[in-house]
Protein backbone atom coordinates (compact mmCIF):
# COMPACT_ATOMS: atom_id res chain seq x y z
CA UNK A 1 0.00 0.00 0.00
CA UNK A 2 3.08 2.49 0.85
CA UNK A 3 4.16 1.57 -2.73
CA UNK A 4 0.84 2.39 -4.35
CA UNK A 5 1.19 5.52 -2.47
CA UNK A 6 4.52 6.73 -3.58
CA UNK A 7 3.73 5.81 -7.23
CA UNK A 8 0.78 8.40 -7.33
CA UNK A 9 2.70 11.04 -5.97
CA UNK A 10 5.36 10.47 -8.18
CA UNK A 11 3.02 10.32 -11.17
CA UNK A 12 1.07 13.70 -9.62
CA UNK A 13 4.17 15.75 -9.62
CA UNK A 14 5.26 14.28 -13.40
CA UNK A 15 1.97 15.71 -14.17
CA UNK A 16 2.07 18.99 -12.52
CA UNK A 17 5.68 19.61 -14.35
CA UNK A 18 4.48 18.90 -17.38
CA UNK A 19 1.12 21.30 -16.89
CA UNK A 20 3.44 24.29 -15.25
CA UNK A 21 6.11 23.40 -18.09
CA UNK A 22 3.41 23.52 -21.02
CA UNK A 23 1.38 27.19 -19.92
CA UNK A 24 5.35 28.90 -19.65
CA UNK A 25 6.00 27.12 -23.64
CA UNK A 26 2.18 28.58 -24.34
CA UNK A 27 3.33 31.95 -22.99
CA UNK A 28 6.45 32.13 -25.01
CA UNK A 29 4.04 31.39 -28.77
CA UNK A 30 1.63 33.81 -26.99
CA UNK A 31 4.93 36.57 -26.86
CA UNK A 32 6.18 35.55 -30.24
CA UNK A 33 2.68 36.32 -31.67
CA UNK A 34 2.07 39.54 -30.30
CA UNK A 35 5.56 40.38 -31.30
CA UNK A 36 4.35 39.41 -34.61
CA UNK A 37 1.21 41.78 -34.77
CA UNK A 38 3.31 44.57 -33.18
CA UNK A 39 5.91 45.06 -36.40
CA UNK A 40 2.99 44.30 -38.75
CA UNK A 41 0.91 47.25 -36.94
CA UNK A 42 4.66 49.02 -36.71
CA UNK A 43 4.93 48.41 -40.66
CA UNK A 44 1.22 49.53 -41.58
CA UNK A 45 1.17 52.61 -39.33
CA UNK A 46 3.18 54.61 -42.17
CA UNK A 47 0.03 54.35 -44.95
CA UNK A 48 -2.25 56.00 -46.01
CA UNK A 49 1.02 57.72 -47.35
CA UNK A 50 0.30 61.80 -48.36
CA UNK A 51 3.69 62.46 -49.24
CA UNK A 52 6.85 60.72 -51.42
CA UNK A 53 9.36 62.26 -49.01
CA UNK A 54 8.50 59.90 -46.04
CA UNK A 55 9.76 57.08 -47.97
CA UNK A 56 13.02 58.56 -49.59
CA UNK A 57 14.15 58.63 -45.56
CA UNK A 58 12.24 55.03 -44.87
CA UNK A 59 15.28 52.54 -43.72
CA UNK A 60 14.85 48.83 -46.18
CA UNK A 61 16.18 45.81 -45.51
CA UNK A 62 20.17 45.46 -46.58
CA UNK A 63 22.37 42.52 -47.37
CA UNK A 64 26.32 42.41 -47.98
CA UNK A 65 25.97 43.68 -50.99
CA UNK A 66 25.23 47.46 -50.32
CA UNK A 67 27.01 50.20 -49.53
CA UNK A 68 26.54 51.96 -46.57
CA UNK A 69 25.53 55.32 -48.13
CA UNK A 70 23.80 53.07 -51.00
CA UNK A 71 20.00 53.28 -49.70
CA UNK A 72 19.16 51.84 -53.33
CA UNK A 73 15.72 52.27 -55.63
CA UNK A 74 12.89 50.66 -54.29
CA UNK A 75 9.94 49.31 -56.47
CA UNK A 76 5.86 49.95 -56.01
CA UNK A 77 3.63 48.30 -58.11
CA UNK A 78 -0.82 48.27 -57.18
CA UNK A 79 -2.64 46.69 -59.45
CA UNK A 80 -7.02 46.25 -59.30
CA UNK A 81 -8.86 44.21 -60.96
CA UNK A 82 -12.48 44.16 -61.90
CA UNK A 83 -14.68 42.09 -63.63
CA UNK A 84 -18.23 42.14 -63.89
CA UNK A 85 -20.29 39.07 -65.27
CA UNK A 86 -20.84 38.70 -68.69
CA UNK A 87 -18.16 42.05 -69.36
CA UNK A 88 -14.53 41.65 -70.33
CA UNK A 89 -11.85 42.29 -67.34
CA UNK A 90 -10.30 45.89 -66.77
CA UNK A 91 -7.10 46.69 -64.93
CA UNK A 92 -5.73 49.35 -63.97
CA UNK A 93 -2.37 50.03 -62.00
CA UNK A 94 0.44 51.70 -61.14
CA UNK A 95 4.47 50.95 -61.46
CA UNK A 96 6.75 53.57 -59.50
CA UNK A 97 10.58 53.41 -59.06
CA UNK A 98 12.01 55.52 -56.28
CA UNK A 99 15.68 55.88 -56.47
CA UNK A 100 16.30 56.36 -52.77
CA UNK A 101 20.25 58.11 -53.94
CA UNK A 102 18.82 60.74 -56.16
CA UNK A 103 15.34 61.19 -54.64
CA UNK A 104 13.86 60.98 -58.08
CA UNK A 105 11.02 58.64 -58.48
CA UNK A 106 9.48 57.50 -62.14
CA UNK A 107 6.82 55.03 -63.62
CA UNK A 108 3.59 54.53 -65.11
CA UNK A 109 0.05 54.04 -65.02
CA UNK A 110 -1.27 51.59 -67.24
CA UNK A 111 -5.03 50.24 -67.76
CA UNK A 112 -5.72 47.28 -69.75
CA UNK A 113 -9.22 45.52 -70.93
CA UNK A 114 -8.62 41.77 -71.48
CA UNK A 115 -11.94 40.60 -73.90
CA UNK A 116 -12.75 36.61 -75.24
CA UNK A 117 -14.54 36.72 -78.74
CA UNK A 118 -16.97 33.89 -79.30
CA UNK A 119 -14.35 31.79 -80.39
CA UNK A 120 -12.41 31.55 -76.46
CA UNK A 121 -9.42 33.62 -78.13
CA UNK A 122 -7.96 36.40 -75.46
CA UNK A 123 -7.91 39.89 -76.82
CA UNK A 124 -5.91 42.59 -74.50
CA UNK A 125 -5.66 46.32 -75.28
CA UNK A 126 -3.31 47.85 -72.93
CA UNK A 127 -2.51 51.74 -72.78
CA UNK A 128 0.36 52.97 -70.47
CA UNK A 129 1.00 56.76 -68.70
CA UNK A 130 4.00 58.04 -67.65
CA UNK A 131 4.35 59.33 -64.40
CA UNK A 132 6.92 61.47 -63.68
């Protein structure tokens, strides 16, 4: 009986361990996720964006193979889609290039209407604007 005894105790404190252990590894996913949502919120706070300048300054990820005074150009492309049934698919977007060095920032805006004839045969006309 003394045996029996010693065995459940044993077995209770294996199983408290494990239950203490498991809530602090919960905890720790818990941290990592709301570390996660913090630099997502961090990265979103910057848009809507009213002016070009804020992201001339904006610090980008780097590698080995920049220069230190190399902030590099950076490139921003939006595209929509829309489709209503029966009609033929319109896009419209927008391509910029920002070169961070010379704070001089280029691209387009293009639109393009993608039709089907009766035969299944894709049709696109596509127009582009510059934007300087």
């Amino acid at each position: 009986m003394k045996y029996y005894g010693k065995c459940i105790s044993y077995i209770s404190i294996l199983i408290l361990t494990f239950f203490i252990g498991g809530c602090g590894f919960m905890n720790k996913e818990n941290n990592k996720e709301a570390e996660i949502k913090e630099n997502f919120n961090k990265t979103l706070s910057m848009y809507p964006i009213k002016n070009l300048e804020d992201l001339y300054d904006k610090e980008g990820y780097r590698d080995e193979e920049f220069e230190k005074e190399d902030k590099g150009t950076w490139i921003i492309n939006s595209e929509m889609n829309i489709q209503k049934k029966g009609q033929a698919m319109k896009s419209r977007g927008m391509v910029l290039y920002m070169n961070r060095n010379t704070r001089k920032t280029t691209g387009h805006f293009y639109t393009n209407i993608i039709t089907e004839d009766k035969k299944g045969r894709v049709h696109s006309k596509d127009k582009e604007y510059p934007v300087r």
